[in-house]
C-alpha atoms as a PDB file:
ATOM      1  CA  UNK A   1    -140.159  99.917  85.158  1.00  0.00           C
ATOM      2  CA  UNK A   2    -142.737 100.993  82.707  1.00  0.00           C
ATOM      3  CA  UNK A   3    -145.416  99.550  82.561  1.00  0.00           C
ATOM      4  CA  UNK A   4    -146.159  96.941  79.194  1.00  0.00           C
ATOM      5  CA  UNK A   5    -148.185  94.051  80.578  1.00  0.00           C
ATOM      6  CA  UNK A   6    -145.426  91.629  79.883  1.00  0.00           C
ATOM      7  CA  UNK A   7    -144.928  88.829  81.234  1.00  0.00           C
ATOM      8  CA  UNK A   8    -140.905  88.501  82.092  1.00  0.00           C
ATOM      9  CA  UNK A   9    -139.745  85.305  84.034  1.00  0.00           C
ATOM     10  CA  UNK A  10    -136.638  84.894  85.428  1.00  0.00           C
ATOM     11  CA  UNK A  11    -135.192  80.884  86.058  1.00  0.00           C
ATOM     12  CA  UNK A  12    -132.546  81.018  88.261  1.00  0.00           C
ATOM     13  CA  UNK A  13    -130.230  78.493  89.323  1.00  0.00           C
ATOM     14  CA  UNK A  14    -130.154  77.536  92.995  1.00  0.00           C
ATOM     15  CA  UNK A  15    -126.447  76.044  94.651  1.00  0.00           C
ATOM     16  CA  UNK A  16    -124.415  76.314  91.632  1.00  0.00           C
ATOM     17  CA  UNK A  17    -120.711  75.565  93.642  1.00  0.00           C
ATOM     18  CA  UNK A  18    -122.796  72.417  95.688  1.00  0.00           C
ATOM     19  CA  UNK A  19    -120.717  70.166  93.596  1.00  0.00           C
ATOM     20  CA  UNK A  20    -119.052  69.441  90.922  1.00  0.00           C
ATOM     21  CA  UNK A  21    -122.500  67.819  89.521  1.00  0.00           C
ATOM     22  CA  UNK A  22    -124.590  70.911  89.792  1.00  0.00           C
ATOM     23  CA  UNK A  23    -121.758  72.633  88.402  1.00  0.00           C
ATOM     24  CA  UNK A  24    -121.792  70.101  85.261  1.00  0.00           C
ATOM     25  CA  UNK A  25    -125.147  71.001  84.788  1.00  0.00           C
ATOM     26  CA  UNK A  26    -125.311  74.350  85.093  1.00  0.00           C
ATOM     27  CA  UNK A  27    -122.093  74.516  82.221  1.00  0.00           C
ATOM     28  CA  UNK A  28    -124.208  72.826  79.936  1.00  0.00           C
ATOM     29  CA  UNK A  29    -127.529  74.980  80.582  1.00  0.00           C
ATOM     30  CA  UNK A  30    -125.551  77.752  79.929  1.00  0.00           C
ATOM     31  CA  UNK A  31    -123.629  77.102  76.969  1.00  0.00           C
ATOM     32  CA  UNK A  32    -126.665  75.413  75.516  1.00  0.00           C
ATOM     33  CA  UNK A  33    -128.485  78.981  75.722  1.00  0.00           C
ATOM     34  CA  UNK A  34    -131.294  77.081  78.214  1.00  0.00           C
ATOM     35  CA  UNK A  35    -130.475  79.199  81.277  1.00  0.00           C
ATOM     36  CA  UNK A  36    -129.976  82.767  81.964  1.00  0.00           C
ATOM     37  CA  UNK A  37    -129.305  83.447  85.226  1.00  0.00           C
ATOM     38  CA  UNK A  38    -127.793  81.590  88.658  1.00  0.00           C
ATOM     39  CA  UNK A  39    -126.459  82.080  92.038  1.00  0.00           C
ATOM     40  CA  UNK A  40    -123.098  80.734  93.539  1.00  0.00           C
ATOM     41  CA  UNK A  41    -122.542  78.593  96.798  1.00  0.00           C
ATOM     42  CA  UNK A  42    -119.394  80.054  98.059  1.00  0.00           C
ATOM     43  CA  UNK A  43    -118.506  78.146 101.180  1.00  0.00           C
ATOM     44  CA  UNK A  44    -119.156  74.781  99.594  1.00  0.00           C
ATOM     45  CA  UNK A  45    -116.888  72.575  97.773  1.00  0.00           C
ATOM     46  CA  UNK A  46    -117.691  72.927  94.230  1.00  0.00           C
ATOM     47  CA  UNK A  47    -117.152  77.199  94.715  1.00  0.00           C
ATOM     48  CA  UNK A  48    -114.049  77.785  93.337  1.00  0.00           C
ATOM     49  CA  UNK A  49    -114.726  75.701  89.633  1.00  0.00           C
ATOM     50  CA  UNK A  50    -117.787  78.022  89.532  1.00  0.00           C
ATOM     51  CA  UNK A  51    -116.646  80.790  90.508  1.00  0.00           C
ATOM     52  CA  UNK A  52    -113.660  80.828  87.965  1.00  0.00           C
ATOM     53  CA  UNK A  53    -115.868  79.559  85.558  1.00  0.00           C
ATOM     54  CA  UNK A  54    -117.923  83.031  86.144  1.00  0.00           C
ATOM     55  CA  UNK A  55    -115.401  84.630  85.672  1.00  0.00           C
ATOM     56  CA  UNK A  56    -114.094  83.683  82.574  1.00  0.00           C
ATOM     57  CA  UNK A  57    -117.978  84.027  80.989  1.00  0.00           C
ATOM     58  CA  UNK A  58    -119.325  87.422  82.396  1.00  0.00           C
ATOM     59  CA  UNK A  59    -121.403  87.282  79.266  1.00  0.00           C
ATOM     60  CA  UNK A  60    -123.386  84.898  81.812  1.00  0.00           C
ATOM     61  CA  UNK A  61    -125.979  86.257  84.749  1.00  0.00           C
ATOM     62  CA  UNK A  62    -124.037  84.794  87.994  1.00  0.00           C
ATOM     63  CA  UNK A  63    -124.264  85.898  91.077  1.00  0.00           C
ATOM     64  CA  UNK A  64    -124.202  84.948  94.554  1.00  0.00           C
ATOM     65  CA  UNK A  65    -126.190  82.817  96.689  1.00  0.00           C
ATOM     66  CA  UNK A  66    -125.896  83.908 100.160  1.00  0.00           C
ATOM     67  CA  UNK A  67    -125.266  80.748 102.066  1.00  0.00           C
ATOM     68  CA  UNK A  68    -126.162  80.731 106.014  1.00  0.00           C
ATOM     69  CA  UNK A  69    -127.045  77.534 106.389  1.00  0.00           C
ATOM     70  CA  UNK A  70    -126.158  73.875 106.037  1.00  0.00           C
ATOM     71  CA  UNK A  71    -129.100  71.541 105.712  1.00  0.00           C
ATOM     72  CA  UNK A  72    -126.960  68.501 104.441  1.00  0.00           C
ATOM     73  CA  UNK A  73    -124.736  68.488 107.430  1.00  0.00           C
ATOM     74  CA  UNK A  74    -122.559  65.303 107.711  1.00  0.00           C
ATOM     75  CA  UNK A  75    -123.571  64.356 104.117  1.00  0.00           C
ATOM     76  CA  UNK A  76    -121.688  67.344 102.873  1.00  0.00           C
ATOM     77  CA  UNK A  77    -120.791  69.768 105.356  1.00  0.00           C
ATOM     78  CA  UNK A  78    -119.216  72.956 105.266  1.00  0.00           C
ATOM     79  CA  UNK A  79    -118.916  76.311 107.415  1.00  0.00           C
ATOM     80  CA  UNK A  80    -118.567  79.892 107.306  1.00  0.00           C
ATOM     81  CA  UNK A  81    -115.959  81.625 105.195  1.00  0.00           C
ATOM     82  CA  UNK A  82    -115.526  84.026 108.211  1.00  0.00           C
ATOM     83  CA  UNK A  83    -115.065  81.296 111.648  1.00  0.00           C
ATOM     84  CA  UNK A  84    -118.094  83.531 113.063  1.00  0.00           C
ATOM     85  CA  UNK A  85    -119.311  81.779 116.185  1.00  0.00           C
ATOM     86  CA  UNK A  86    -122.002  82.481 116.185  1.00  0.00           C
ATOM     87  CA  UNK A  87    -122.731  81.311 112.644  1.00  0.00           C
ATOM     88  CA  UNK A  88    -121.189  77.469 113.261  1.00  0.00           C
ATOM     89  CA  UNK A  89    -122.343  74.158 115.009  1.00  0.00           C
ATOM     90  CA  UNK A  90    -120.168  72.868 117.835  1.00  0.00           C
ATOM     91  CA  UNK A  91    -119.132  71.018 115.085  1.00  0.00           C
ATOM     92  CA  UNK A  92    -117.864  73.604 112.777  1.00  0.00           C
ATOM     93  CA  UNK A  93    -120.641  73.384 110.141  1.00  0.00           C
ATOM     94  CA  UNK A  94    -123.321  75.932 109.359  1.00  0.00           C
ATOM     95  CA  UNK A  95    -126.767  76.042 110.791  1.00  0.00           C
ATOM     96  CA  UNK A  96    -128.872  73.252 109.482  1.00  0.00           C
ATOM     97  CA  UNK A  97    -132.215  75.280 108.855  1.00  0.00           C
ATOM     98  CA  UNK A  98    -133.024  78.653 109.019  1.00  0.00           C
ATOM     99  CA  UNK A  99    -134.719  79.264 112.266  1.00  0.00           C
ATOM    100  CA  UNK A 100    -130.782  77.577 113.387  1.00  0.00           C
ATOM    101  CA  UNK A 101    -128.854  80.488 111.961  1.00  0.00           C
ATOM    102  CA  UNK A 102    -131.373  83.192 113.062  1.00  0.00           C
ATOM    103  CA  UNK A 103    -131.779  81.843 116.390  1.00  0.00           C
ATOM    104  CA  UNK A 104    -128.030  82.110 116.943  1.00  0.00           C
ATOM    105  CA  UNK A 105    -126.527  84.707 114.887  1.00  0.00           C
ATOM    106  CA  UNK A 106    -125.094  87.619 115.390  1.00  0.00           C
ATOM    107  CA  UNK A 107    -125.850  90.679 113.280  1.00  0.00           C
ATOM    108  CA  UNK A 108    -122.183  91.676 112.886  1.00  0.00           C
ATOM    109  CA  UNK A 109    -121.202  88.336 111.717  1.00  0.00           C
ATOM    110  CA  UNK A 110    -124.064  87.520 109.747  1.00  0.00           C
ATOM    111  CA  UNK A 111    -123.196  90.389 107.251  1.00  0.00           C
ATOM    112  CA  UNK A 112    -119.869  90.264 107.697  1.00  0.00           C
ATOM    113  CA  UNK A 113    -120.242  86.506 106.283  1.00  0.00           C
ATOM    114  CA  UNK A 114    -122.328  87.730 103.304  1.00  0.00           C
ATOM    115  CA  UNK A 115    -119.870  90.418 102.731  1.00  0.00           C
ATOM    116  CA  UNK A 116    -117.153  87.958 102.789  1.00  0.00           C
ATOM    117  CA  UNK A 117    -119.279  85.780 100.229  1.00  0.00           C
ATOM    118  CA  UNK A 118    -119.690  88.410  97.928  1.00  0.00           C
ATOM    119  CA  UNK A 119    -116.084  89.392  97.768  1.00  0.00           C
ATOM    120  CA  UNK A 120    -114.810  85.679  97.803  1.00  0.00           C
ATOM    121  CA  UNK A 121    -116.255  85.793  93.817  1.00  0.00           C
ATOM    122  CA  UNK A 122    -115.401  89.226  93.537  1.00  0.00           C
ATOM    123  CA  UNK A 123    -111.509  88.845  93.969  1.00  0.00           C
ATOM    124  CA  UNK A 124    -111.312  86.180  91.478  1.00  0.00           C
ATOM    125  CA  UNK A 125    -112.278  87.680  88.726  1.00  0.00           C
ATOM    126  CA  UNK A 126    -116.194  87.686  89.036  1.00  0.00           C
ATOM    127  CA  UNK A 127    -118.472  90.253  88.585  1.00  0.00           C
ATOM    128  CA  UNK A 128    -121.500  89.118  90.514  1.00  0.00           C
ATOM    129  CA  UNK A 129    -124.383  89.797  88.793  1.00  0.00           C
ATOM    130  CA  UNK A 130    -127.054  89.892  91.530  1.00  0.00           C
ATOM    131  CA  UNK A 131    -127.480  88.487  95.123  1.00  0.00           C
ATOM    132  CA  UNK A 132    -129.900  85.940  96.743  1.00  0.00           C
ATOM    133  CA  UNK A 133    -130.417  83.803  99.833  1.00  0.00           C
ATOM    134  CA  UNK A 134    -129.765  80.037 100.269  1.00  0.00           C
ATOM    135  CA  UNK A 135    -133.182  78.707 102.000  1.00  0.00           C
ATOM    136  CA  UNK A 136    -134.554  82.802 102.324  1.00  0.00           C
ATOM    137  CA  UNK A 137    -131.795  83.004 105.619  1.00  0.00           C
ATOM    138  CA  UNK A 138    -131.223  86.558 105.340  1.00  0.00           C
ATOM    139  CA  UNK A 139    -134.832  87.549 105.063  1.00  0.00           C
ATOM    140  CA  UNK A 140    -135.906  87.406 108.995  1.00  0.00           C
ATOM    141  CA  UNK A 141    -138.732  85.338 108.673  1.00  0.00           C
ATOM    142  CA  UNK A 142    -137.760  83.939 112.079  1.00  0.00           C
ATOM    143  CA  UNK A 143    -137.025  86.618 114.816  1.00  0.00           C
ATOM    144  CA  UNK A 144    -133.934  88.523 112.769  1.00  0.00           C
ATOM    145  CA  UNK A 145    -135.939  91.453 111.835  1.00  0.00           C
ATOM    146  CA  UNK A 146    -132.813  93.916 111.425  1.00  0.00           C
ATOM    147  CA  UNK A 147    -131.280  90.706 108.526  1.00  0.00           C
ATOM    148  CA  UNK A 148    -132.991  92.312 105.660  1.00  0.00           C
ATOM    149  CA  UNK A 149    -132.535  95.658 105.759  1.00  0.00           C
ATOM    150  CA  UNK A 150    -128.925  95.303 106.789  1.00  0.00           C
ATOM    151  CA  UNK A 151    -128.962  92.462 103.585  1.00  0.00           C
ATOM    152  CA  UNK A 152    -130.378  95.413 101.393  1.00  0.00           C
ATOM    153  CA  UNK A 153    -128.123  97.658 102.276  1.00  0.00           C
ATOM    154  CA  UNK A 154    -124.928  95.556 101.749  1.00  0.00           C
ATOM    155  CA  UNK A 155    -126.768  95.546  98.380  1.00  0.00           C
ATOM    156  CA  UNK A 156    -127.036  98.845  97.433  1.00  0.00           C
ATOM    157  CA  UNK A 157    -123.116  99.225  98.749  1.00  0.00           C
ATOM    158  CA  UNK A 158    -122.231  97.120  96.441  1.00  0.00           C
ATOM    159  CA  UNK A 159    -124.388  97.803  93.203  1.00  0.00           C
ATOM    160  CA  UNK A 160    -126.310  94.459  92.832  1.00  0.00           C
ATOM    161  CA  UNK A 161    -129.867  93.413  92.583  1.00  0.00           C
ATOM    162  CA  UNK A 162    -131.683  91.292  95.372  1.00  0.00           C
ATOM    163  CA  UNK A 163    -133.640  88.743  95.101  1.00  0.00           C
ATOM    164  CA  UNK A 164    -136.982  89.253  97.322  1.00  0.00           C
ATOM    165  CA  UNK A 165    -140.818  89.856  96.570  1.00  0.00           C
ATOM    166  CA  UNK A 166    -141.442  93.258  96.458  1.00  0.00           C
ATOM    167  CA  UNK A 167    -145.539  93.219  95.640  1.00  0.00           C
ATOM    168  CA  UNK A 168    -147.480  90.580  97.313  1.00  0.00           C
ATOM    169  CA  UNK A 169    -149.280  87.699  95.628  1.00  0.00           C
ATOM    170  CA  UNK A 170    -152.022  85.820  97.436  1.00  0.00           C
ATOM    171  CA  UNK A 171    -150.802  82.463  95.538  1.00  0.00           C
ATOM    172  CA  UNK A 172    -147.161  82.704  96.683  1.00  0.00           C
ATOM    173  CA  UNK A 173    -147.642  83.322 100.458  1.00  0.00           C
ATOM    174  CA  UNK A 174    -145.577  81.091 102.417  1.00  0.00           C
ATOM    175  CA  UNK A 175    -147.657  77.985 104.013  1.00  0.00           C
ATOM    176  CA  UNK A 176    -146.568  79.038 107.849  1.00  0.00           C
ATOM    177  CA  UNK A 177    -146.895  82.817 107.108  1.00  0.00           C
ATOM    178  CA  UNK A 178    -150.396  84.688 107.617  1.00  0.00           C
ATOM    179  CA  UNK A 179    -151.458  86.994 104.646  1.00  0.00           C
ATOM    180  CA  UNK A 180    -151.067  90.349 106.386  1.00  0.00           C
ATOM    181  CA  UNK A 181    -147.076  89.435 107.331  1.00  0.00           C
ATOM    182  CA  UNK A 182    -146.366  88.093 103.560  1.00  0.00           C
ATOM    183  CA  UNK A 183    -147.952  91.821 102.524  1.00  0.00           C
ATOM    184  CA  UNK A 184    -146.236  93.915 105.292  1.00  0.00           C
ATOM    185  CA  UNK A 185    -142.810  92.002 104.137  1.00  0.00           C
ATOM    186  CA  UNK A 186    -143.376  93.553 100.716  1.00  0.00           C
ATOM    187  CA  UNK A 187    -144.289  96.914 101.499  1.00  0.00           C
ATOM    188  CA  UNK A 188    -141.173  96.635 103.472  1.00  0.00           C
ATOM    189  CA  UNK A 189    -138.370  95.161 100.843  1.00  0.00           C
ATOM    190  CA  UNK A 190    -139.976  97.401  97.964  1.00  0.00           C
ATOM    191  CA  UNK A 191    -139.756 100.759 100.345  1.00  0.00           C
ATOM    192  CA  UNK A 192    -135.854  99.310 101.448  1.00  0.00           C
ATOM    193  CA  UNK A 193    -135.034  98.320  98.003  1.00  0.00           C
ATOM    194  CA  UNK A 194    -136.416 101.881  96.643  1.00  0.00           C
ATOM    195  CA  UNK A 195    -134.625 103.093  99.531  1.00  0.00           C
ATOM    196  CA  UNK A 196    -131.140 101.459  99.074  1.00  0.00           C
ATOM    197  CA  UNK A 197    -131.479 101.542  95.116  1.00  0.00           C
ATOM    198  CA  UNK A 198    -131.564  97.529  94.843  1.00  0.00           C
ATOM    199  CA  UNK A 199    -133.408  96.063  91.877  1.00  0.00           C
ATOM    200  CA  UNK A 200    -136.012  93.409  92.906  1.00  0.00           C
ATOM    201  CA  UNK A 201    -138.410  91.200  91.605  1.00  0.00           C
ATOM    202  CA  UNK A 202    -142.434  91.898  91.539  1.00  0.00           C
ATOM    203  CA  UNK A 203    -142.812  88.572  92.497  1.00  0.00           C
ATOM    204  CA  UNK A 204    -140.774  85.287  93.708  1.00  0.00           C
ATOM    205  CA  UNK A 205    -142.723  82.223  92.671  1.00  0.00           C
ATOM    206  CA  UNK A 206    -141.702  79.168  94.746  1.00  0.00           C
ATOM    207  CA  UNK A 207    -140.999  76.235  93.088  1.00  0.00           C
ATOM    208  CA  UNK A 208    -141.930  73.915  95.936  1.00  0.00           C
ATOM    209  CA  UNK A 209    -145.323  74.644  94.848  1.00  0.00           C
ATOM    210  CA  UNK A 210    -144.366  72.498  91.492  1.00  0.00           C
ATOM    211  CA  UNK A 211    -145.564  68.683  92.110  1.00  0.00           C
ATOM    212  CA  UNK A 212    -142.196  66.326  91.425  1.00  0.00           C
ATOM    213  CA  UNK A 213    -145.041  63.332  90.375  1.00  0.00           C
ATOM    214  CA  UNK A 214    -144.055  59.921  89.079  1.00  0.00           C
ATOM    215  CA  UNK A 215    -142.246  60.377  86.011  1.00  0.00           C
ATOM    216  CA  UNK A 216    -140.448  63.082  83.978  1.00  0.00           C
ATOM    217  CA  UNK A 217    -142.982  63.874  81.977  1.00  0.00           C
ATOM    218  CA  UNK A 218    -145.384  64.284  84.853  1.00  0.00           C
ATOM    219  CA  UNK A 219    -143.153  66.677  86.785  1.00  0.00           C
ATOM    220  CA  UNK A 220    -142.502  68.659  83.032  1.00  0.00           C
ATOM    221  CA  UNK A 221    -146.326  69.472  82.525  1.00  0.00           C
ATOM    222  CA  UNK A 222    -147.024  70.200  86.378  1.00  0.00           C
ATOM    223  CA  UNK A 223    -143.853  72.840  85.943  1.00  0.00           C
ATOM    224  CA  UNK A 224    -145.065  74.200  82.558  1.00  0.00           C
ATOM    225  CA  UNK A 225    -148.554  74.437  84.141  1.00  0.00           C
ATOM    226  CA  UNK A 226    -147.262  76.052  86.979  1.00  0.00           C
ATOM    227  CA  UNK A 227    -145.402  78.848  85.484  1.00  0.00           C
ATOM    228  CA  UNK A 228    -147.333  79.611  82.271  1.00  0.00           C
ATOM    229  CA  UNK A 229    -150.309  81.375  84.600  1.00  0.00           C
ATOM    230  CA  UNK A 230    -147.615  83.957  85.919  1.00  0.00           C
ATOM    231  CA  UNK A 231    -148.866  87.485  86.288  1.00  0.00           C
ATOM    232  CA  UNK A 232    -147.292  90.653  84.084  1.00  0.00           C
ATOM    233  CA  UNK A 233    -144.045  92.053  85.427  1.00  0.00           C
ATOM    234  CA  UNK A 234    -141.082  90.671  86.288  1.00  0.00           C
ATOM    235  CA  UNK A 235    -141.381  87.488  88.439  1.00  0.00           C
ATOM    236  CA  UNK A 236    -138.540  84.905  89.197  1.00  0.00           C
ATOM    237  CA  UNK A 237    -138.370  81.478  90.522  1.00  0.00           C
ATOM    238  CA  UNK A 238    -135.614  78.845  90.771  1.00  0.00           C
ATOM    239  CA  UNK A 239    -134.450  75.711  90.189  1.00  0.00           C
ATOM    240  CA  UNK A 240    -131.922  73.406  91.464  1.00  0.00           C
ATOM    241  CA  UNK A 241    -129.996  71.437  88.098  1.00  0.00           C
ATOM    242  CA  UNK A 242    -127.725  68.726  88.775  1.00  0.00           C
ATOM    243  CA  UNK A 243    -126.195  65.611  86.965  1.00  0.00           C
ATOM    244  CA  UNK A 244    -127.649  62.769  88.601  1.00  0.00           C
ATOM    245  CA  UNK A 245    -124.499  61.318  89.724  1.00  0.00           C
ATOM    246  CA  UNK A 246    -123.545  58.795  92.587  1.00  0.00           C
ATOM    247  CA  UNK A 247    -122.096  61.936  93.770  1.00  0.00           C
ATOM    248  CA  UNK A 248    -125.602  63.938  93.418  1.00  0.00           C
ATOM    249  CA  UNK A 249    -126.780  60.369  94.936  1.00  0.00           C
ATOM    250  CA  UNK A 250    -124.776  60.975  98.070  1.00  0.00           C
ATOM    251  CA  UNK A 251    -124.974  63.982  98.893  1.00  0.00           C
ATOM    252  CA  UNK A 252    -129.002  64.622  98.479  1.00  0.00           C
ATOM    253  CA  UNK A 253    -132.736  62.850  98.707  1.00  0.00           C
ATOM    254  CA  UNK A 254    -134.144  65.080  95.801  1.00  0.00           C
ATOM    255  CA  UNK A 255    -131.178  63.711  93.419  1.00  0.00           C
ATOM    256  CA  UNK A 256    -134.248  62.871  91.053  1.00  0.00           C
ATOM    257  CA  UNK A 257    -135.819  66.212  90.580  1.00  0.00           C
ATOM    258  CA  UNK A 258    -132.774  67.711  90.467  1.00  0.00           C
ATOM    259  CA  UNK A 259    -131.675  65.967  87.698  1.00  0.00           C
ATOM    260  CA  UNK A 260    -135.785  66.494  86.051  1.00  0.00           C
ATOM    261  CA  UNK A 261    -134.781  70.196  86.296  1.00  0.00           C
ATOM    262  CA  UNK A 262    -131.839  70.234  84.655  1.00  0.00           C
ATOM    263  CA  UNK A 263    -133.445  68.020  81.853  1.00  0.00           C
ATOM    264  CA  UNK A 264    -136.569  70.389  82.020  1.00  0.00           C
ATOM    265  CA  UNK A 265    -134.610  73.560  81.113  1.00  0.00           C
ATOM    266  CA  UNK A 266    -133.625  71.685  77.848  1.00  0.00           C
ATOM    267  CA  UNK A 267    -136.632  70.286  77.207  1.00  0.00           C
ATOM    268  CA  UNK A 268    -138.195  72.174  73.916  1.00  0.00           C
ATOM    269  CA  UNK A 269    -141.748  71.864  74.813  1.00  0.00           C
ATOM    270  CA  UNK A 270    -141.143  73.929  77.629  1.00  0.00           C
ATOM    271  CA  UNK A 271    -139.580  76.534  75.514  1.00  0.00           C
ATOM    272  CA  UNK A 272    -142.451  76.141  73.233  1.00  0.00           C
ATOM    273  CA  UNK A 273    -145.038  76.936  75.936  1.00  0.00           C
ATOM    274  CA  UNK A 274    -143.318  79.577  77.307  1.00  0.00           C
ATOM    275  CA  UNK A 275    -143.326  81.585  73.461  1.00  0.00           C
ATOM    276  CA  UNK A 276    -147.554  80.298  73.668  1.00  0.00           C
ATOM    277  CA  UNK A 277    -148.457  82.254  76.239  1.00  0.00           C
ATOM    278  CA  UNK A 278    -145.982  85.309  76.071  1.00  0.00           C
ATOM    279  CA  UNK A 279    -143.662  84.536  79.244  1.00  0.00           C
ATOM    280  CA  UNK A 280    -140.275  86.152  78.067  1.00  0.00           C
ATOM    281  CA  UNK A 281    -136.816  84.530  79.950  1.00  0.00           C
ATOM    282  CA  UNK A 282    -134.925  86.886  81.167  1.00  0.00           C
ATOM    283  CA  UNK A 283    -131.431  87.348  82.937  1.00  0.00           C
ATOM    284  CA  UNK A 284    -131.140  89.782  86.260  1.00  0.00           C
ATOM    285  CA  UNK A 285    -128.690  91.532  83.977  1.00  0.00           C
ATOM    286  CA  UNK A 286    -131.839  92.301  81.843  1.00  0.00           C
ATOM    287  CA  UNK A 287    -134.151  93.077  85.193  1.00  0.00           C
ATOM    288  CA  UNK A 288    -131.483  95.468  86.242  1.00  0.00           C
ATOM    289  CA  UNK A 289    -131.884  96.654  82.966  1.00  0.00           C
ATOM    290  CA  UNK A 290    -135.285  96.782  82.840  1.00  0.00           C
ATOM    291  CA  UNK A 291    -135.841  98.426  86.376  1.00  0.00           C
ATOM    292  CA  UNK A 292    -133.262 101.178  85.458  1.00  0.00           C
ATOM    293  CA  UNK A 293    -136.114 102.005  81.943  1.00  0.00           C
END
């Protein structure tokens, strides 16, 4: 990308196919013109409503969230598209946490579960248009050094961008990670992604970092705050929208912020703040586009 010294954010959102709840919510972000870009859950319950509904809009930026792991287990379980063994509980479910899946998996089955993911959307109609990971599985944070390369590659196979840091900022290195790992990681993923031709991200900027607070209004100025002081390029981070339901209720804790985001991506001050200090919304259509200037 050529450098302009603009500031290009994209908001994706997380677990679209959840539920039907996050799936209400991520209709209505879209059609409203408040969100540009989200990922699909395929082995959960609410996949196939959102992946049709991908399919009939491929005006819209969705792609496919890589799901490994089940951190909801009896509340709402689900496993593998694939019956890898390696890749299910006793119980048939997914992994609860990353270090789970990682700790267990198989290489062969890993991918050929995200392969399978991809391709679920893609034979029903849906052009995917980029790929992440549900809870950073795939990015071998925890033993599975071969998981993002191989990831990568599957990427480049199939023509779609990745979502991974590919420069290192100080700000954004994870809490349990030391400094010179976080910057060896992205020396790595930018030489694989140059390597594999896979559009990525300058920077991912976690969310988790965002304060929920006490009220709405709290949590909407700690995630304005948050994400106006973004540096130029092309950085993303992600949010999790969902109806607060009884069903959203059941299924998780963070029901409440779930809901906040869903309200925040509506919310015109936001909007406002973001046109204040220059941050421009993009899809990962447009940083595809963008890369490929």
């Amino acid at each position: 990308m050529k450098k302009d010294n603009k500031k290009y954010l994209v908001i994706n959102a997380d677990d679209y196919g959840l539920c039907h709840s996050a799936n209400q919510a991520v209709w209505d972000l879209f059609e409203g013109g408040f969100l540009r870009s989200s990922t699909v859950m395929t082995p959960c319950p609410g996949a196939e409503e959102a992946v049709a509904f991908a399919a009939a809009h491929p005006e819209y930026a969705i792609g496919v969230h890589l799901t490994h792991t089940n951190e909801w287990k009896e509340h709402w379980p689900w496993g593998s598209l694939t019956g890898g063994k390696s890749l299910e509980t006793p119980e048939g479910r997914m992994w609860p946490e990353s270090e789970d899946f990682e700790a267990h998996c198989d290489y062969d089955e890993a991918i050929a579960e995200s392969r399978a993911q991809i391709e679920f959307c893609e034979s029903r109609g849906m052009r995917p248009s980029h790929v992440d990971s549900h809870m950073g599985a795939v990015y071998g944070l925890n033993g599975k050094l071969k998981m993002l390369p191989l990831t990568l590659k599957l990427c480049g196979e199939k023509g779609y961008p990745f979502r991974m840091f590919s420069k290192p900022l100080a700000s954004q290195c994870p809490d349990e990670a030391p400094q010179w790992l976080f910057q060896a990681m992205c020396r790595i993923s930018n030489a694989l992604g140059k390597l594999y031709g896979v559009p990525m991200p300058d920077y991912l900027i976690f969310p988790e970092k965002i304060e929920t607070g006490e009220s709405y209004e709290e949590f909407k100025n700690n995630f304005i705050e948050y994400l106006i002081n973004i540096p130029a390029g092309i950085c993303e981070t992600y949010i999790h929208p969902a109806l607060p339901t009884e069903e959203m209720k059941s299924i998780s804790g963070t029901w409440q912020r779930r809901g906040w985001e869903y309200e925040v991506m509506k919310d015109p001050e936001v909007h406002a703040a973001f046109k204040t200090h220059g941050i421009h919304l993009i899809s990962y259509r447009d940083l595809a586009a963008l890369r490929k200037g």
